[in-house]
N, C-alpha and C. Protein backbone atom coordinates (compact mmCIF):
# COMPACT_ATOMS: atom_id res chain seq x y z
N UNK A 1 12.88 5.90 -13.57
CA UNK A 1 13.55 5.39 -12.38
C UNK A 1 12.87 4.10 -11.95
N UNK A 2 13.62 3.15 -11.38
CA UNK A 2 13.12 1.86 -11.49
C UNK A 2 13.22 1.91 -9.87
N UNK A 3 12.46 0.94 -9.28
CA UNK A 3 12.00 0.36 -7.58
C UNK A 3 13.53 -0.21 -7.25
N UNK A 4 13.96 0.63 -6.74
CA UNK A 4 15.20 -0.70 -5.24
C UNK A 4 15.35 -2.23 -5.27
N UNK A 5 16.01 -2.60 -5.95
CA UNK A 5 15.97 -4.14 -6.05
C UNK A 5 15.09 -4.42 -5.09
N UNK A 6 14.45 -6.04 -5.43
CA UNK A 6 13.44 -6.28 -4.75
C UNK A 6 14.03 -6.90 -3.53
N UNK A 7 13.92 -7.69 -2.61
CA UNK A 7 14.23 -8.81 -1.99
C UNK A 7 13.82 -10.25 -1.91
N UNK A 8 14.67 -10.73 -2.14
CA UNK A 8 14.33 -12.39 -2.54
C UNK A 8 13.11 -13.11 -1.71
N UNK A 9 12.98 -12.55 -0.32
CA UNK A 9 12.30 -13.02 0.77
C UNK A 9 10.72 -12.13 0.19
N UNK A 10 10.64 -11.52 -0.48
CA UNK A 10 9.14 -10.65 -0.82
C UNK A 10 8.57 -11.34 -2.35
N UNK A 11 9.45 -11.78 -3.22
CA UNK A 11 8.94 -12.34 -4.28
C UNK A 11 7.40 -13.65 -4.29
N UNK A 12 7.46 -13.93 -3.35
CA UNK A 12 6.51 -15.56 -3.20
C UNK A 12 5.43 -14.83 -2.97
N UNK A 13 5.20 -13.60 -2.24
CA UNK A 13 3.87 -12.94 -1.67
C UNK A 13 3.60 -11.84 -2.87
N UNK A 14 4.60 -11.39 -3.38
CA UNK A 14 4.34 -10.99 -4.52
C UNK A 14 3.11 -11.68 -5.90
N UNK A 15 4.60 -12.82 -6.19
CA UNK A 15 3.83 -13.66 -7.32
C UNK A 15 2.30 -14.50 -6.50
N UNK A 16 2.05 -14.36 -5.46
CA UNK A 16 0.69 -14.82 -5.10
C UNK A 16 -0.27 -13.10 -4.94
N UNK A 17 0.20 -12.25 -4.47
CA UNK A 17 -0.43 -11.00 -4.83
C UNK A 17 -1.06 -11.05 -6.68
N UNK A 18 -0.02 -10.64 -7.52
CA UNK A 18 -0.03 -10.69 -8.55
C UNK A 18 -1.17 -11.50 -9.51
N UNK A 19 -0.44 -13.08 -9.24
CA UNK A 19 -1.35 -13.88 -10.23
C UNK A 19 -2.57 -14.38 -9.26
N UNK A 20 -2.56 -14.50 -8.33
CA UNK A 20 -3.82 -15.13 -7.32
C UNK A 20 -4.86 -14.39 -6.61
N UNK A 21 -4.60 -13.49 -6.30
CA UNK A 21 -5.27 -12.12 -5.93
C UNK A 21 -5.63 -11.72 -6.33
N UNK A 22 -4.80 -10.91 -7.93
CA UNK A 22 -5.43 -9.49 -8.57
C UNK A 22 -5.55 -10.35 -9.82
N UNK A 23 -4.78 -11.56 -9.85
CA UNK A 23 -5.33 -12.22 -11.24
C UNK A 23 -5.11 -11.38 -12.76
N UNK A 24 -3.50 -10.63 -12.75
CA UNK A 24 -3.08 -9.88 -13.61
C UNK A 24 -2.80 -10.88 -14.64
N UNK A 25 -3.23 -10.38 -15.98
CA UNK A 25 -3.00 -11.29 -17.10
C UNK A 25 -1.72 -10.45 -18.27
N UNK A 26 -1.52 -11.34 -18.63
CA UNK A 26 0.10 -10.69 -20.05
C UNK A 26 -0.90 -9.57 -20.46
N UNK A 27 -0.46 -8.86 -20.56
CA UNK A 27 -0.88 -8.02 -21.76
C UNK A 27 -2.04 -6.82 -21.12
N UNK A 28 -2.12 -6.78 -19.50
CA UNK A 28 -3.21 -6.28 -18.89
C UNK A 28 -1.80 -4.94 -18.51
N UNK A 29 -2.87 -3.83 -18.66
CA UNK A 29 -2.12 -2.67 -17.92
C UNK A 29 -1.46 -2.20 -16.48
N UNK A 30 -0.94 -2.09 -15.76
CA UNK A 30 -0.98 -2.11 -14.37
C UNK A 30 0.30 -0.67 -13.88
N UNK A 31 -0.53 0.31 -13.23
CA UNK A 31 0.35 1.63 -12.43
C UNK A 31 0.62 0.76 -11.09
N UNK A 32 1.82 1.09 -10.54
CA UNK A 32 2.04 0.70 -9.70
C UNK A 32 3.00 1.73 -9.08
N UNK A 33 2.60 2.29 -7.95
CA UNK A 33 2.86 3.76 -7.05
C UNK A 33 3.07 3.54 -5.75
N UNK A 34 4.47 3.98 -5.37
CA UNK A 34 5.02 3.42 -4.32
C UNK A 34 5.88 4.75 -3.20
N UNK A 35 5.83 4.52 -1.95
CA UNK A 35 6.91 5.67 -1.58
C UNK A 35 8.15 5.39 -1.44
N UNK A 36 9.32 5.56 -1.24
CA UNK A 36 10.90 5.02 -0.90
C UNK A 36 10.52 3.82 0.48
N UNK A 37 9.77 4.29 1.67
CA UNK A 37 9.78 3.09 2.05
C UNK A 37 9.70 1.75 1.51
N UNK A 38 8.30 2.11 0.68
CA UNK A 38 7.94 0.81 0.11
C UNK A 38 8.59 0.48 -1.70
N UNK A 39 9.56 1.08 -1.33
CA UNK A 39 9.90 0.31 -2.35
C UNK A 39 10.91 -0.80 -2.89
N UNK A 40 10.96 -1.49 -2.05
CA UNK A 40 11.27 -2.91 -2.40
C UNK A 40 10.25 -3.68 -2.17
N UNK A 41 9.06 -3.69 -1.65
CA UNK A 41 7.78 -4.26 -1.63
C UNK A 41 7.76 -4.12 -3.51
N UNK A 42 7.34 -3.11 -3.87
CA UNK A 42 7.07 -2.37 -5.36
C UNK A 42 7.80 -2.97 -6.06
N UNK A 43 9.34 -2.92 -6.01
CA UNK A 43 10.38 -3.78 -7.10
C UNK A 43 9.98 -5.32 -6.76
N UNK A 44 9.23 -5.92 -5.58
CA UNK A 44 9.12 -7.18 -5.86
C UNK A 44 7.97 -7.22 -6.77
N UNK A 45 6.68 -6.56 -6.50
CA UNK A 45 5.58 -6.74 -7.27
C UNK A 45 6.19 -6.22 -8.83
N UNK A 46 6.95 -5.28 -9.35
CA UNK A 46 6.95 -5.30 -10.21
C UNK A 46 7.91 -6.27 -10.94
N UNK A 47 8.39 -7.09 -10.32
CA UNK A 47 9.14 -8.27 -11.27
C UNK A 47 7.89 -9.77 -11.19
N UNK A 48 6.56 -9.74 -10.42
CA UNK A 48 5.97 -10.47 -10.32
C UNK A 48 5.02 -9.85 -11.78
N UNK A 49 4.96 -8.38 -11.95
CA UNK A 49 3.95 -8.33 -13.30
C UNK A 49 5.11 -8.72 -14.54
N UNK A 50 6.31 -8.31 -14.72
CA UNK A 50 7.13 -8.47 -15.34
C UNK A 50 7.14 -9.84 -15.81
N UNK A 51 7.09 -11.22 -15.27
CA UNK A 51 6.74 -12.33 -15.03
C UNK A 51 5.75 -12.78 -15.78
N UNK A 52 4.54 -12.39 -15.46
CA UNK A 52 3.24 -12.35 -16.24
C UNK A 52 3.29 -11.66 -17.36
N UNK A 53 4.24 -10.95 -17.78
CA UNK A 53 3.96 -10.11 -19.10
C UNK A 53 3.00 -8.89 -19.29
N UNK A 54 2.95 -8.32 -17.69
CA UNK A 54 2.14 -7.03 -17.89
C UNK A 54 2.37 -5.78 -18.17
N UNK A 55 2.20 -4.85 -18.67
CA UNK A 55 2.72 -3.63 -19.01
C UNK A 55 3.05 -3.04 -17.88
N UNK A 56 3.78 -2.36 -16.71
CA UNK A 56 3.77 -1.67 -16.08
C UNK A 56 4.00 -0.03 -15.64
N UNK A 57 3.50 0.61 -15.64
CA UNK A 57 4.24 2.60 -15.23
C UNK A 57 4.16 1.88 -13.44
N UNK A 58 5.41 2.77 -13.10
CA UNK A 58 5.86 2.45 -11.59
C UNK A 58 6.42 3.93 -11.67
N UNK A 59 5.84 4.47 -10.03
CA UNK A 59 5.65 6.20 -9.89
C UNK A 59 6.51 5.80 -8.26
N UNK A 60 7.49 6.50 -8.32
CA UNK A 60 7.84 6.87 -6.64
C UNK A 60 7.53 7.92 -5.95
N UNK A 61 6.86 7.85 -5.55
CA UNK A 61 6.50 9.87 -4.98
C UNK A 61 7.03 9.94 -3.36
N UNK A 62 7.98 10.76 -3.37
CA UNK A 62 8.48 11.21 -2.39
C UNK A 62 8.32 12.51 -1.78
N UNK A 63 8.14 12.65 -0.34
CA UNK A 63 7.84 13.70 -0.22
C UNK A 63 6.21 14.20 0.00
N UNK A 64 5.30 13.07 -0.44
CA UNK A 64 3.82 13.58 -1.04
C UNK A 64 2.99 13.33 0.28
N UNK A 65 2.13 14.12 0.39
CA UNK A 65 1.60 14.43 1.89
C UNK A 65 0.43 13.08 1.87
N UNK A 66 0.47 12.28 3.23
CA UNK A 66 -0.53 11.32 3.47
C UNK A 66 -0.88 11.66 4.75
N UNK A 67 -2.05 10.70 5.17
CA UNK A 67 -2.31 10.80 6.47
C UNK A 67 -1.15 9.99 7.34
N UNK A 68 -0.63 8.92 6.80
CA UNK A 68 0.15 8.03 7.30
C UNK A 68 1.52 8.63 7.91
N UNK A 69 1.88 9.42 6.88
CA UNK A 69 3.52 10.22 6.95
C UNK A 69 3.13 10.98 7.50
N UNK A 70 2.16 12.03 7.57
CA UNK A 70 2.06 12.97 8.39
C UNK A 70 1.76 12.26 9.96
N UNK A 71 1.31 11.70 10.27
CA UNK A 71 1.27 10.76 11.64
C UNK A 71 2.85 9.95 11.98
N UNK A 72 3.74 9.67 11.40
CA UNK A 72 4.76 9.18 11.18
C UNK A 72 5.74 10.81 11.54
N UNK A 73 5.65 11.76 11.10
CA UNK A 73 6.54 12.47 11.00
C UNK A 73 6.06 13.56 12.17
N UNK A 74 4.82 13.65 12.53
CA UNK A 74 4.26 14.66 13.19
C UNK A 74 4.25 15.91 12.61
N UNK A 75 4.33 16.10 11.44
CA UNK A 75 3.63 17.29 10.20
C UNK A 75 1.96 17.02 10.54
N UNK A 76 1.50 18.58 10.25
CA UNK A 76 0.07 18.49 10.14
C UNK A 76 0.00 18.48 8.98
N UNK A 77 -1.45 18.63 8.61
CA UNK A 77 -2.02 18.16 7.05
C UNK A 77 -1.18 19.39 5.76
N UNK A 78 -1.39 18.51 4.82
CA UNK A 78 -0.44 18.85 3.58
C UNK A 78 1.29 19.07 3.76
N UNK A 79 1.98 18.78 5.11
CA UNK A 79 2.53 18.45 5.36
C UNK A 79 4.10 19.53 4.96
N UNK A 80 3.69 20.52 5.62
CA UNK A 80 4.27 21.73 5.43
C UNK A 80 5.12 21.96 5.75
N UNK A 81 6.07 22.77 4.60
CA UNK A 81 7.75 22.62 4.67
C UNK A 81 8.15 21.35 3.74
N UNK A 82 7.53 20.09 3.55
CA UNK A 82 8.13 19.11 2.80
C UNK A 82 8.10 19.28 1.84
N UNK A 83 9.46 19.06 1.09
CA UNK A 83 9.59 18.59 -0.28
C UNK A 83 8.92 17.49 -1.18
N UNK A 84 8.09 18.06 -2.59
CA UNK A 84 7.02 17.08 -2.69
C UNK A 84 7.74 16.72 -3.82
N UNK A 85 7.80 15.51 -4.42
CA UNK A 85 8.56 14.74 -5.81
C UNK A 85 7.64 13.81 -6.38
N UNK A 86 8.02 13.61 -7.96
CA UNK A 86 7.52 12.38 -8.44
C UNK A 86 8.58 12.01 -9.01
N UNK A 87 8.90 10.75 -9.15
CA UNK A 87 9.20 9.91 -10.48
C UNK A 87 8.89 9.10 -10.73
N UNK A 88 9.12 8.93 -12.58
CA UNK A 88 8.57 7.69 -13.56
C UNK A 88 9.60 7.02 -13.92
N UNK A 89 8.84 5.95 -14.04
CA UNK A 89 9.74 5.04 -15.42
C UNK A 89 8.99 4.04 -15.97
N UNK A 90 9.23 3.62 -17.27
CA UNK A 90 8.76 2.83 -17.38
C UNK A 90 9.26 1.56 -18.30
């Protein structure tokens, strides 16, 4: 399963994430793990490694207990009752 099209307006912070930041090179490995919120953040970074020629696995996990979502949702820890998911693609 592939990231939510990206948005045109996230690509520039991307390709400066990417090559200026993390300094990803062709041929360098890169997981990239995202939740449904963020994933058009994720489909932009992953057309910025795509770009560079990096290998990518991109994981959506939905459902998966954080401190963040659980503060967001008002679930206590492990976030009980939720449905926990992964998916791949690559």
């Amino acid at each position: 399963m592939a990231f939510r099209d990206c948005q045109p307006e996230l690509l520039p912070g991307a390709k400066n994430a990417v090559e200026t930041c993390l300094a990803v090179q062709a041929g360098e490995h890169v997981a990239l793990i995202a939740d449904a919120e963020s994933s058009a953040v994720a489909a932009s970074l992953a057309a910025a490694l795509q770009n560079v020629q990096a290998t990518t696995n991109g994981i959506i996990a939905g459902g998966l207990w954080s401190p963040a979502a659980a503060r967001r949702s008002g679930a206590g820890a492990g976030g009980a009752g939720k449905k926990r998911t992964l998916e791949f693609w690559r």
